[in-house]
C-alpha atoms as a PDB file:
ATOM      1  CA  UNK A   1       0.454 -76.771  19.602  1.00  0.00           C
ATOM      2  CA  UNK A   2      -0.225 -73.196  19.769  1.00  0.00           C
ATOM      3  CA  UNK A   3      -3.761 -71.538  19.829  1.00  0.00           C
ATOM      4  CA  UNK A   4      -4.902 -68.139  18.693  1.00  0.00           C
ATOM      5  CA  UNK A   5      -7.406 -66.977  21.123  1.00  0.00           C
ATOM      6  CA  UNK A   6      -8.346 -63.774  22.479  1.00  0.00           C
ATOM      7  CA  UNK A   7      -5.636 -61.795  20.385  1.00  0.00           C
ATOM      8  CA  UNK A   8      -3.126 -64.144  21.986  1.00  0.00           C
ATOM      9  CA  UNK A   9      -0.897 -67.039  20.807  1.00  0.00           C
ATOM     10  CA  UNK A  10      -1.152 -69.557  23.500  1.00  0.00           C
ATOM     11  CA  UNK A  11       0.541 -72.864  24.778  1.00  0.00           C
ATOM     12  CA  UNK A  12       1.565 -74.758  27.426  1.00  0.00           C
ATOM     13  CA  UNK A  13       4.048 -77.557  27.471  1.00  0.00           C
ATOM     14  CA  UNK A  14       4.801 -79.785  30.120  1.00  0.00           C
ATOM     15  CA  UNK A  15       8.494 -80.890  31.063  1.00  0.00           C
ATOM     16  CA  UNK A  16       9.613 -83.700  32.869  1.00  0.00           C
ATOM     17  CA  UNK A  17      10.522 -81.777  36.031  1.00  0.00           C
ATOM     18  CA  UNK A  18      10.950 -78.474  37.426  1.00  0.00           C
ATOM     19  CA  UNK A  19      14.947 -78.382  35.925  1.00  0.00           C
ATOM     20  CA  UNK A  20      13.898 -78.890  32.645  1.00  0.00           C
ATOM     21  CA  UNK A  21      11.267 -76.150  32.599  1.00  0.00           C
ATOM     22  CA  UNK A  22      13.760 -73.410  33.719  1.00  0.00           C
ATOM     23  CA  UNK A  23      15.955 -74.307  31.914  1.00  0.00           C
ATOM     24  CA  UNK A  24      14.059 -74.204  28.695  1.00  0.00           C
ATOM     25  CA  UNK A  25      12.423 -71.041  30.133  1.00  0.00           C
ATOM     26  CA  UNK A  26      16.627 -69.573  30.110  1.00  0.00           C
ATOM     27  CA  UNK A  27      16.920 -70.615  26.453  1.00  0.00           C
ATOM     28  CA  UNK A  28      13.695 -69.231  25.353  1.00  0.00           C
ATOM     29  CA  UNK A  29      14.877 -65.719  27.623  1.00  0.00           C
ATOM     30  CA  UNK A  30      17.950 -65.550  25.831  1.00  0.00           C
ATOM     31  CA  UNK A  31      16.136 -65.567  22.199  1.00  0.00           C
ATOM     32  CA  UNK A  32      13.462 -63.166  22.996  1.00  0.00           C
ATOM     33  CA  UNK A  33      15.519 -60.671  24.571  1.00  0.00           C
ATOM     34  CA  UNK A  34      17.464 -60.791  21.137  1.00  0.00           C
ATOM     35  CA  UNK A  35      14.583 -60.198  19.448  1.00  0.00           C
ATOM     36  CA  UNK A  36      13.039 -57.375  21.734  1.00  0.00           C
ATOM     37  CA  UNK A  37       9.959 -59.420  21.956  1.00  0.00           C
ATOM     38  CA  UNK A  38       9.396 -60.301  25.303  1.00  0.00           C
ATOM     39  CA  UNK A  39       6.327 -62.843  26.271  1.00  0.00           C
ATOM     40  CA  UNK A  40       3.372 -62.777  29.249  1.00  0.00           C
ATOM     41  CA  UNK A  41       4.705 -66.321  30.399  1.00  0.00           C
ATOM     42  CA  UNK A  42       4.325 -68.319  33.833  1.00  0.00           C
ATOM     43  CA  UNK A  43       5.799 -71.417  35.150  1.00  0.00           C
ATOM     44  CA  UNK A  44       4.259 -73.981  37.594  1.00  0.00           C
ATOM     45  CA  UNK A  45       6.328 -76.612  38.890  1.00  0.00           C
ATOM     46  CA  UNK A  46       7.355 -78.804  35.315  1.00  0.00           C
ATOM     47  CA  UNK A  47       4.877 -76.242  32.953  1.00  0.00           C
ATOM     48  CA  UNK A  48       5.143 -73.371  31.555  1.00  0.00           C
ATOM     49  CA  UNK A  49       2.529 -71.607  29.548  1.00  0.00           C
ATOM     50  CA  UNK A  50       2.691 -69.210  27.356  1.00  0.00           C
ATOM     51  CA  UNK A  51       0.238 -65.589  25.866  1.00  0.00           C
ATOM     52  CA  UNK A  52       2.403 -64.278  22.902  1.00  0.00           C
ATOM     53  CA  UNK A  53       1.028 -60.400  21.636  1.00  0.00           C
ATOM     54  CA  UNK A  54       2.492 -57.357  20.526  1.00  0.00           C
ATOM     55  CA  UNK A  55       1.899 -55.086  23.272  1.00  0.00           C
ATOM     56  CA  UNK A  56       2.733 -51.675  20.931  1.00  0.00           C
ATOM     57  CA  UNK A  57       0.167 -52.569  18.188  1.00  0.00           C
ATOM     58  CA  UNK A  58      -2.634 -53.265  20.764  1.00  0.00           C
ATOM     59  CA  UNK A  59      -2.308 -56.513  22.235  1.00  0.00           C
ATOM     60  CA  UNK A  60      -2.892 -58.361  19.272  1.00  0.00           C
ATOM     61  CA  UNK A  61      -1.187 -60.964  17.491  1.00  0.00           C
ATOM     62  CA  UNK A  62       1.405 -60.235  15.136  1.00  0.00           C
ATOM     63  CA  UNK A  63       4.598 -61.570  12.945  1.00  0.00           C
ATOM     64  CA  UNK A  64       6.584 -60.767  15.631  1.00  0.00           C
ATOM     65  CA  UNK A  65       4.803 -63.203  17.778  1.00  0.00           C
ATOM     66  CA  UNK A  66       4.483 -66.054  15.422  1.00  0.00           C
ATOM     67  CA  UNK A  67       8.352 -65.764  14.907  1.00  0.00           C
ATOM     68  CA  UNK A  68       8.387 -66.519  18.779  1.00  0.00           C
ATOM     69  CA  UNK A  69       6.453 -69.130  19.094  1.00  0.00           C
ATOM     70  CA  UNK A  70       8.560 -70.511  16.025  1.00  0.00           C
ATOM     71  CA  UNK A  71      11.336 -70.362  17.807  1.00  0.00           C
ATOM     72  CA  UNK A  72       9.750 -71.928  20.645  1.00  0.00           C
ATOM     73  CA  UNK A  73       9.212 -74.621  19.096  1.00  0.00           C
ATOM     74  CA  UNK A  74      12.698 -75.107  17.224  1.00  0.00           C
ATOM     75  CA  UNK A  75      14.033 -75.196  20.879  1.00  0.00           C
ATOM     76  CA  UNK A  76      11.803 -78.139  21.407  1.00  0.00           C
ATOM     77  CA  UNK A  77      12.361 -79.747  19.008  1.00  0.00           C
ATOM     78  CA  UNK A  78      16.052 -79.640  19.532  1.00  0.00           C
END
């Protein structure tokens, strides 16, 4: 689930190995360069966490953001 903190949206989700990870990582790439909205993100192995803000409002959280992490989620969920 995702967590406002800090003016950030945050989550990490755990895949079953390192494959799966990048490859959701590639889907989630392809949707957020189509939105312009591109996230702070990192990978490790079979996680990857995310810290969703709008950088050009001042690093706070906006609808732009929770469209993301809506997205995110519909990609997860299949």
């Amino acid at each position: 689930m995702w967590k406002q903190e800090n003016n950030k949206l945050k989550r990490t989700i755990e895949f079953d190995d390192f494959v799966s990870a990048f490859g959701f990582m590639t889907q989630v790439a392809i949707i957020a360069e189509r939105m312009n909205h591109h996230p702070n993100w990192s990978n490790s192995y079979n996680k990857v966490s995310f810290e969703l803000c709008t950088h050009d409002v001042g690093d706070k959280v906006t609808e732009r953001d929770r469209e993301l992490a809506s997205a995110i989620d519909k990609i997860l969920a299949g």
